[in-house]
N, C-alpha and C. Protein backbone atom coordinates (compact mmCIF):
# COMPACT_ATOMS: atom_id res chain seq x y z
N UNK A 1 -34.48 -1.78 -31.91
CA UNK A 1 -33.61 -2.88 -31.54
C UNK A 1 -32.16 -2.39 -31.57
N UNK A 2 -31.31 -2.40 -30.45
CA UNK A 2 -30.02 -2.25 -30.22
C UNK A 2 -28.93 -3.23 -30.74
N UNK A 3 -27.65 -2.49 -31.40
CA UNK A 3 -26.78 -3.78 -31.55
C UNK A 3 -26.04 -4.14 -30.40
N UNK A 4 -25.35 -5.14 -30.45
CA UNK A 4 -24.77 -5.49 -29.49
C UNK A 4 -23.53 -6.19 -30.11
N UNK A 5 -22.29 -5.81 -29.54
CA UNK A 5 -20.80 -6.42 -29.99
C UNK A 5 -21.61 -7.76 -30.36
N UNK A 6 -22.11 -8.70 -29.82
CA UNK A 6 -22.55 -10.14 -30.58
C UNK A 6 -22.86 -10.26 -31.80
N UNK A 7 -24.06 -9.27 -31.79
CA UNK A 7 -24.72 -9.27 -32.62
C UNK A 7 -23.35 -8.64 -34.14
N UNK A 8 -22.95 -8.00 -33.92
CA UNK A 8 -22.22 -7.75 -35.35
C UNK A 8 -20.91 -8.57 -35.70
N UNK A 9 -20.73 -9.31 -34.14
CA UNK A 9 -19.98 -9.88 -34.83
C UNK A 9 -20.29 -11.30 -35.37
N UNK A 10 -21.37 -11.84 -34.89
CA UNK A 10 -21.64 -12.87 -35.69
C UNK A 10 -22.54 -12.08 -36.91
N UNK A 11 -22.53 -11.10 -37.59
CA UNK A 11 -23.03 -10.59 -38.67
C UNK A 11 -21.98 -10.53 -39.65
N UNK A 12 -20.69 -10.50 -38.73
CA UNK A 12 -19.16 -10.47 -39.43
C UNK A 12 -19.13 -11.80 -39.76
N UNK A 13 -19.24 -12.64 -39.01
CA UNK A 13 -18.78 -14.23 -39.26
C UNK A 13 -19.77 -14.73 -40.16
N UNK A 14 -20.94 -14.31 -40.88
CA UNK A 14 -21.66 -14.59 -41.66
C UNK A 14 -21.55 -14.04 -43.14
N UNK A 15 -20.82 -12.82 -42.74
CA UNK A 15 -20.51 -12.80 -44.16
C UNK A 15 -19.19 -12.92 -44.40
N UNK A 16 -18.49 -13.20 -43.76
CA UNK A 16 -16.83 -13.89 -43.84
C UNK A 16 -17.38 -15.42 -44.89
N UNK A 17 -17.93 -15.91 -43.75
CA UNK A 17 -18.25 -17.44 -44.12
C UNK A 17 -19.32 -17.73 -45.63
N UNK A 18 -19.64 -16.36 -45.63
CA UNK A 18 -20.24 -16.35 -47.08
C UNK A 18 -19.67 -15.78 -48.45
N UNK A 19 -18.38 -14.88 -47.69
CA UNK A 19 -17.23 -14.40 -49.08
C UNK A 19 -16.76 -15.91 -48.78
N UNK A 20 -16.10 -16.76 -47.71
CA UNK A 20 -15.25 -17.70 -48.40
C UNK A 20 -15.86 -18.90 -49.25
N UNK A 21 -17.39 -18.71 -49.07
CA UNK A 21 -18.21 -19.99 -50.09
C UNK A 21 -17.93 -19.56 -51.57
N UNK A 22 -18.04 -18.29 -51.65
CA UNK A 22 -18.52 -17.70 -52.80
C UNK A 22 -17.35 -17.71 -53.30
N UNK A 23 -16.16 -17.14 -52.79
CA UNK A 23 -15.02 -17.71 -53.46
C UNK A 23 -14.38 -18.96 -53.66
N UNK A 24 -14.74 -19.62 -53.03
CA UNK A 24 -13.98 -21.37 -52.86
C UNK A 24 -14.98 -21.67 -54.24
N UNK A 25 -16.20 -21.50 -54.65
CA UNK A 25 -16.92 -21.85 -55.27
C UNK A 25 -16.36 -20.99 -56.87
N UNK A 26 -15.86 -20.31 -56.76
CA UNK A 26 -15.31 -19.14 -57.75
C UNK A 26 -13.98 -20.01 -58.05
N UNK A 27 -13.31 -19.48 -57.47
CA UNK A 27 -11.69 -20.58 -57.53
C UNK A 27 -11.82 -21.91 -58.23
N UNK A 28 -12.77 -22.79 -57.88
CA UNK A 28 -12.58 -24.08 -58.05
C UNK A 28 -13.30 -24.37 -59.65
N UNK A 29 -14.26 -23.36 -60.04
CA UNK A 29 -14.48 -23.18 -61.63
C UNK A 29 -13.19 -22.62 -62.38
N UNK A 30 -12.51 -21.65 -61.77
CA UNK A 30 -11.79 -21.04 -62.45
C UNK A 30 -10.20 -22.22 -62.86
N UNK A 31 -10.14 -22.86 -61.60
CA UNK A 31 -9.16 -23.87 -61.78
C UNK A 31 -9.63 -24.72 -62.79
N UNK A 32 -11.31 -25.27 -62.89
CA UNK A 32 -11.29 -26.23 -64.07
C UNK A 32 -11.23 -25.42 -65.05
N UNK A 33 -11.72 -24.50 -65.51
CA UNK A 33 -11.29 -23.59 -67.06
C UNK A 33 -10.18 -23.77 -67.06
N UNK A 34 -8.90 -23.14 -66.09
CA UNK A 34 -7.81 -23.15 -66.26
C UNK A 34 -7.06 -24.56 -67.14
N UNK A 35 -7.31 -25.64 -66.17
CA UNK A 35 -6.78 -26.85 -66.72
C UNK A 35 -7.28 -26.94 -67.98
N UNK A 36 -8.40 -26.69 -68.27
CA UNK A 36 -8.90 -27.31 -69.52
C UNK A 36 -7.97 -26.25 -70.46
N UNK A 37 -7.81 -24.89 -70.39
CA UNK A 37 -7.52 -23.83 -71.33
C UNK A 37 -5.78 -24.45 -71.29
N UNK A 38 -5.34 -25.08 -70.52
CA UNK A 38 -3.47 -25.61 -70.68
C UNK A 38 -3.41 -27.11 -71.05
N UNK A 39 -4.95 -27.98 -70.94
CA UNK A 39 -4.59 -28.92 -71.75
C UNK A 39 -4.65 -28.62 -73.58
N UNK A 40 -5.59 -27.91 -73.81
CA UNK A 40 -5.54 -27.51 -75.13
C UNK A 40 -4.98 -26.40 -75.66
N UNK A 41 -3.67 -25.87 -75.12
CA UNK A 41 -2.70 -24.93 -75.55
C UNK A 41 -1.95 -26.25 -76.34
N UNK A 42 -1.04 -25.49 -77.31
CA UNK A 42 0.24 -25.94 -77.89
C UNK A 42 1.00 -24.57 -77.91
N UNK A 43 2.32 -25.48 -78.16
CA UNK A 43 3.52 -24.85 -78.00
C UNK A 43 4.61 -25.01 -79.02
N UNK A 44 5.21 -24.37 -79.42
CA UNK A 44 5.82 -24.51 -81.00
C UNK A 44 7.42 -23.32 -80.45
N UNK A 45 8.21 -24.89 -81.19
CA UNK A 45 9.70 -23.61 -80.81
C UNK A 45 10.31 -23.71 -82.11
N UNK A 46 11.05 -22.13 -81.80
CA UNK A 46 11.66 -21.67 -82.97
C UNK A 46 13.01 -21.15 -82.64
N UNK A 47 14.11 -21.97 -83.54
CA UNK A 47 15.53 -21.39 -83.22
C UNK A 47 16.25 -21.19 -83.91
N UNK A 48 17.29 -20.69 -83.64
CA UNK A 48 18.35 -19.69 -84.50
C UNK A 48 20.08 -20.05 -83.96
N UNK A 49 20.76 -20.03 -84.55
CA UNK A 49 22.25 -20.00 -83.85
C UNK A 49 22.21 -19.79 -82.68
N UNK A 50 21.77 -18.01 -82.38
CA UNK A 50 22.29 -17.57 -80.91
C UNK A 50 20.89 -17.74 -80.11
N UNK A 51 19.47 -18.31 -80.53
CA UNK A 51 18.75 -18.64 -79.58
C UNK A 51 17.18 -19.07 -80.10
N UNK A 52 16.21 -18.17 -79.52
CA UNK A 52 14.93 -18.91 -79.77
C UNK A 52 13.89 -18.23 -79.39
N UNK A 53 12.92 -18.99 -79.35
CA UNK A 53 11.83 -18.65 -78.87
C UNK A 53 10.43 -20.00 -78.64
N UNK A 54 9.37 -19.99 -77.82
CA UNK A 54 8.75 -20.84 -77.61
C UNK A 54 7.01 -20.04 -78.31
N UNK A 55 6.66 -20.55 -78.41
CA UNK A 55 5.11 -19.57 -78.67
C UNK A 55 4.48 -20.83 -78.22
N UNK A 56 3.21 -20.11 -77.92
CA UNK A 56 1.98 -20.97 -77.01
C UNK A 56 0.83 -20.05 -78.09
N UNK A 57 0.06 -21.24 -78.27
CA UNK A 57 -1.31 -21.18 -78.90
C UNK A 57 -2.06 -22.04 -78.45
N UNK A 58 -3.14 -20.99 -78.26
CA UNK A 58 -4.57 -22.03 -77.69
C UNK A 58 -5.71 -21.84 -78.60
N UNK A 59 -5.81 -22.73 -79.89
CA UNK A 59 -6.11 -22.76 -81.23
C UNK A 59 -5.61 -22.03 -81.61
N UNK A 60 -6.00 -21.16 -82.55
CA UNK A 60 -5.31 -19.85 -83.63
C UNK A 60 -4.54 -18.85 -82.71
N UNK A 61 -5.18 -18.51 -81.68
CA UNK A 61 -4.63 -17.24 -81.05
C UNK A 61 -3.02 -17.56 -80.32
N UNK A 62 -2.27 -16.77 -80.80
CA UNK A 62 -0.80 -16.44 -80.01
C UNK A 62 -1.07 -16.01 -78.44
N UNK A 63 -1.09 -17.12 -77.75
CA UNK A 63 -1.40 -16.44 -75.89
C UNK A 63 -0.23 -16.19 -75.02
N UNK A 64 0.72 -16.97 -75.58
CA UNK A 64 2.13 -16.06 -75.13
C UNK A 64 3.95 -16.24 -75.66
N UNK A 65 4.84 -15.71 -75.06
CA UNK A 65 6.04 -15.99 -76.14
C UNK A 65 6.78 -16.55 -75.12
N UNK A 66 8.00 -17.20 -74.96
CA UNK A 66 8.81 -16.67 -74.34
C UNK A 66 10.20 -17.28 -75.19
N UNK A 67 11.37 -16.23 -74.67
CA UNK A 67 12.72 -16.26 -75.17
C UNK A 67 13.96 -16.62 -74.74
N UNK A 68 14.58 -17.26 -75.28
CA UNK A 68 15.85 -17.48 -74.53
C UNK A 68 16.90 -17.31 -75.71
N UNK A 69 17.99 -17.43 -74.97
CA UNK A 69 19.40 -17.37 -76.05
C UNK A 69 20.84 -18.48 -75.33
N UNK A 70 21.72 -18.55 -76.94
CA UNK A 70 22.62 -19.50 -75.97
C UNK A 70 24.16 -19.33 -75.77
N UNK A 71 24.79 -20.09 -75.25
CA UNK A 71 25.66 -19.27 -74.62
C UNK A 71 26.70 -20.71 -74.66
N UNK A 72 27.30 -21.33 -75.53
CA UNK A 72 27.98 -22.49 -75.29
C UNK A 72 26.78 -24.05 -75.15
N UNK A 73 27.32 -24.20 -74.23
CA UNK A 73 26.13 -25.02 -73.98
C UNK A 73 25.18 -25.22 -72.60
N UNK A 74 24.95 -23.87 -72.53
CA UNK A 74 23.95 -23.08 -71.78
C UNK A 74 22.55 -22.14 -72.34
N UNK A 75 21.77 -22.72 -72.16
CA UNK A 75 20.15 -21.85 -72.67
C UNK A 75 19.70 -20.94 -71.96
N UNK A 76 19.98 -19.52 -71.70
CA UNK A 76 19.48 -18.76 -70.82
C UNK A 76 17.91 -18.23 -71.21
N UNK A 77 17.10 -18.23 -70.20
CA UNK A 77 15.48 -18.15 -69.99
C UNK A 77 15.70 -16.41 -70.00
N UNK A 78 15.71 -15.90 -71.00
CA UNK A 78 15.49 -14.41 -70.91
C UNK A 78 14.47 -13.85 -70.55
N UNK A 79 13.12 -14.16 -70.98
CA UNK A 79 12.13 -13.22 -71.27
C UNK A 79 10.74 -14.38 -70.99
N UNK A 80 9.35 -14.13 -70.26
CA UNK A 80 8.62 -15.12 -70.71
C UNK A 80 7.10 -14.07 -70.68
N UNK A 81 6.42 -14.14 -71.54
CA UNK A 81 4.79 -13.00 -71.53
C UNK A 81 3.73 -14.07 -71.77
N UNK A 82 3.24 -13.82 -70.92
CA UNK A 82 1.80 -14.48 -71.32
C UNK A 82 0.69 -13.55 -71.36
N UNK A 83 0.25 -13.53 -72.18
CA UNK A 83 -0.69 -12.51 -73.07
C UNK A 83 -1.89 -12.74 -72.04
N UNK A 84 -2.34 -13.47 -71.38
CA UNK A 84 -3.57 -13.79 -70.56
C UNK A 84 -3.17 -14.39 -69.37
N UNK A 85 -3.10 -13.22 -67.91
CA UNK A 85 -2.69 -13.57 -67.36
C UNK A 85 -3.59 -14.36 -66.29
N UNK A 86 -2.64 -15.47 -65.38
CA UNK A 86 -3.45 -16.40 -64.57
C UNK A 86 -3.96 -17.71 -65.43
N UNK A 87 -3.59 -17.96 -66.31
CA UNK A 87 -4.41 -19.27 -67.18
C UNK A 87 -3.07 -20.02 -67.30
N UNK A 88 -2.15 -20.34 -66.81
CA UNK A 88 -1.29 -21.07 -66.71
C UNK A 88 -0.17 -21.08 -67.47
N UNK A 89 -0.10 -20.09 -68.88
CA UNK A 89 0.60 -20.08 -69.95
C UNK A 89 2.24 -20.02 -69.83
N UNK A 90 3.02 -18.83 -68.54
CA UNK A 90 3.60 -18.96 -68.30
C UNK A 90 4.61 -20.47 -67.67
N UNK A 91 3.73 -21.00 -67.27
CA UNK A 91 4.46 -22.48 -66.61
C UNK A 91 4.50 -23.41 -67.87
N UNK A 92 3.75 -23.17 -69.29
CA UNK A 92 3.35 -24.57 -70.33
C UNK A 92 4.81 -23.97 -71.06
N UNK A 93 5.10 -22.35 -71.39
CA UNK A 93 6.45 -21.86 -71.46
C UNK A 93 7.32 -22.37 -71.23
N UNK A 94 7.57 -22.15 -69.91
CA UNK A 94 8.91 -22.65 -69.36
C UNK A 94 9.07 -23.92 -69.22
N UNK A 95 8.06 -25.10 -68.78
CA UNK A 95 8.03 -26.33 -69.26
C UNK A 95 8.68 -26.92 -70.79
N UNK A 96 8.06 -26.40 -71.51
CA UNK A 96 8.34 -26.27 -72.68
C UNK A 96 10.01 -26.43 -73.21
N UNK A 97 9.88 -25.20 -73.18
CA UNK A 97 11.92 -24.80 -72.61
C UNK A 97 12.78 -25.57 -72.02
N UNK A 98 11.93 -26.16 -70.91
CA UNK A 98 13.34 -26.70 -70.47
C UNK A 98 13.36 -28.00 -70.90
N UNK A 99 12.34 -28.91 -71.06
CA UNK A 99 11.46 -30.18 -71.84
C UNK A 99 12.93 -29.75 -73.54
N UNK A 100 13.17 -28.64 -73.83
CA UNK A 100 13.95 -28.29 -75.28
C UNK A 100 15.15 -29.06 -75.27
N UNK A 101 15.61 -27.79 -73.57
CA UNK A 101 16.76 -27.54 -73.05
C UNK A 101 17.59 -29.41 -73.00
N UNK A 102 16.65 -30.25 -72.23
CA UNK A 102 16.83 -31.44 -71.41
C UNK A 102 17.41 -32.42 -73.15
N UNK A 103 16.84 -31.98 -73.87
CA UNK A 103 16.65 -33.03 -75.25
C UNK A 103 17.78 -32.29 -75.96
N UNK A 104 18.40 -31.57 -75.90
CA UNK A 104 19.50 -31.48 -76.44
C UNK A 104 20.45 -31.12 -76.12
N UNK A 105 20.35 -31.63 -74.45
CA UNK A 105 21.65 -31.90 -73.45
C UNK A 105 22.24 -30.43 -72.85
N UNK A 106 21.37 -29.53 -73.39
CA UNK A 106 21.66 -27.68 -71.68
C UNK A 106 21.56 -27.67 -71.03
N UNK A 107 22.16 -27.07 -70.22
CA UNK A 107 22.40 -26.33 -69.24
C UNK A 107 21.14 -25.24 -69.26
N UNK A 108 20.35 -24.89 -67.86
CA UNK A 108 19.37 -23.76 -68.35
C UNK A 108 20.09 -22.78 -66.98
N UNK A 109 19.90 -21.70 -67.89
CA UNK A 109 20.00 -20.55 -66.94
C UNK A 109 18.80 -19.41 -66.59
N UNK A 110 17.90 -19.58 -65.98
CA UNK A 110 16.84 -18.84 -65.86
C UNK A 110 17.06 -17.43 -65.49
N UNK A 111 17.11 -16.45 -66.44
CA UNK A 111 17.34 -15.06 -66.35
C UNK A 111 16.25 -14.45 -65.50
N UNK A 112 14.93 -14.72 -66.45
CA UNK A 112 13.42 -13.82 -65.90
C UNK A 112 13.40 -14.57 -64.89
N UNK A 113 12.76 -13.64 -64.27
CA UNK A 113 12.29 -13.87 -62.59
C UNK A 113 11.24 -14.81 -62.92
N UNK A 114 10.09 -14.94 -63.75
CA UNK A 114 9.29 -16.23 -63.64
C UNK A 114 9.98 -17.25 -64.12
N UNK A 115 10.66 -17.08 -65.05
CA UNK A 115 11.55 -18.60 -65.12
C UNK A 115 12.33 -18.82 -63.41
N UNK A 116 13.01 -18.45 -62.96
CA UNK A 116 13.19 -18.38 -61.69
C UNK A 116 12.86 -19.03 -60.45
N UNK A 117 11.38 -18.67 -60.65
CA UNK A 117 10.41 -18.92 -59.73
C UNK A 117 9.62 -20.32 -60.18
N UNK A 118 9.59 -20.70 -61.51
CA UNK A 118 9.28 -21.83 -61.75
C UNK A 118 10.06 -23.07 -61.48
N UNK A 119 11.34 -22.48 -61.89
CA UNK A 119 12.26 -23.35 -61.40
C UNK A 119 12.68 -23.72 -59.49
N UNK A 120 12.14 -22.68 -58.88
CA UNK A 120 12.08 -23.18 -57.09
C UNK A 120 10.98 -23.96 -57.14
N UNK A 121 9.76 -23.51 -57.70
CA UNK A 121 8.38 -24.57 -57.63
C UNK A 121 8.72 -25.66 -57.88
N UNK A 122 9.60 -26.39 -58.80
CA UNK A 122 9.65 -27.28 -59.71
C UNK A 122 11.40 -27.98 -59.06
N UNK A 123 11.99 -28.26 -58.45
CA UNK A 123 12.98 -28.43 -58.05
C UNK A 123 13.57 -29.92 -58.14
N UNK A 124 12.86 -30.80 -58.80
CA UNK A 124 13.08 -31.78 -59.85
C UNK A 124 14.07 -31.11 -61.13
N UNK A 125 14.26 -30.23 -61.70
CA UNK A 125 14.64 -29.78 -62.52
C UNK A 125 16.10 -28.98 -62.27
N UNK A 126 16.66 -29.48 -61.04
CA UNK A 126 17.73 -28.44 -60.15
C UNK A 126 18.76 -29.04 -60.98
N UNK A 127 19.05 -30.08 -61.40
CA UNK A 127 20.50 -30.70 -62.22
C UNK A 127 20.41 -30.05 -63.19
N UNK A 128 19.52 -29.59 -63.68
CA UNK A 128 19.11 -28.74 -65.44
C UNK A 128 19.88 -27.20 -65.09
N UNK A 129 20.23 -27.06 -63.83
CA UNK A 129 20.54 -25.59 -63.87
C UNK A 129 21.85 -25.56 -63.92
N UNK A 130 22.40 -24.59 -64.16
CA UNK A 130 23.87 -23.63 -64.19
C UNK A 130 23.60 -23.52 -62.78
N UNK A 131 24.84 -24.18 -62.48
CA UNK A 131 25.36 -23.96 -60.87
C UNK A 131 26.12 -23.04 -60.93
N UNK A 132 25.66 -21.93 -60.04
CA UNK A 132 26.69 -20.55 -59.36
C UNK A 132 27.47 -21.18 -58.41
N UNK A 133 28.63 -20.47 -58.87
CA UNK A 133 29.77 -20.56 -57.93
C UNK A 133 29.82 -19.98 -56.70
């Protein structure tokens, strides 16, 4: 039996259409773990004169940090790690932070590039920023 351009390419479109089941079906577990693993994180901040820090725990385990420092009355977003990446930790962070920032009247200045980038996602939060001149 001969192939024929048809023939492979609907052999292509069959297993296209069977990576995207298998992943849509992959993704959409991984999103409910996800949610579930960021509703039961906590987050605990710790500060100092010149700044801070946020920690995220999901029960006992430390899953990520992140840091900032201050500057008048400006909170700059230095640093943010999430120890496990893809489970949302980074965004419960910077949430976190700026949720700090908002309650005791800062200015945020997002240094790290994921603070950054959370802050374009999130653009409800644009009055919270240090306006560049």
């Amino acid at each position: 039996m001969g192939f024929t351009a048809l023939n492979i390419k609907d052999g292509i479109n069959r297993m296209v259409t069977l990576y995207n089941n298998v992943m849509q079906r992959y993704t959409t577990e991984l999103s409910k773990k996800n949610r579930t693993f960021v509703h039961d994180m906590e987050t605990k901040i710790e500060t100092t004169n010149t700044g801070g820090k946020v920690l995220a725990f999901y029960g006992e385990e430390l899953v990520g940090r992140l840091e900032f420092s201050f500057d008048g009355n400006v909170m700059s977003i230095d640093h943010t790690y999430a120890f496990k990446k893809g489970m949302g930790i980074g965004g419960v962070l910077v949430s976190a932070a700026n949720d700090y920032a908002i309650s005791k009247g800062l200015k945020v200045m997002p240094v790290c590039s994921f603070a950054s980038a959370w802050y374009l996602r999130n653009p409800q939060f644009k009055d919270f920023l240090v306006q560049k001149d």
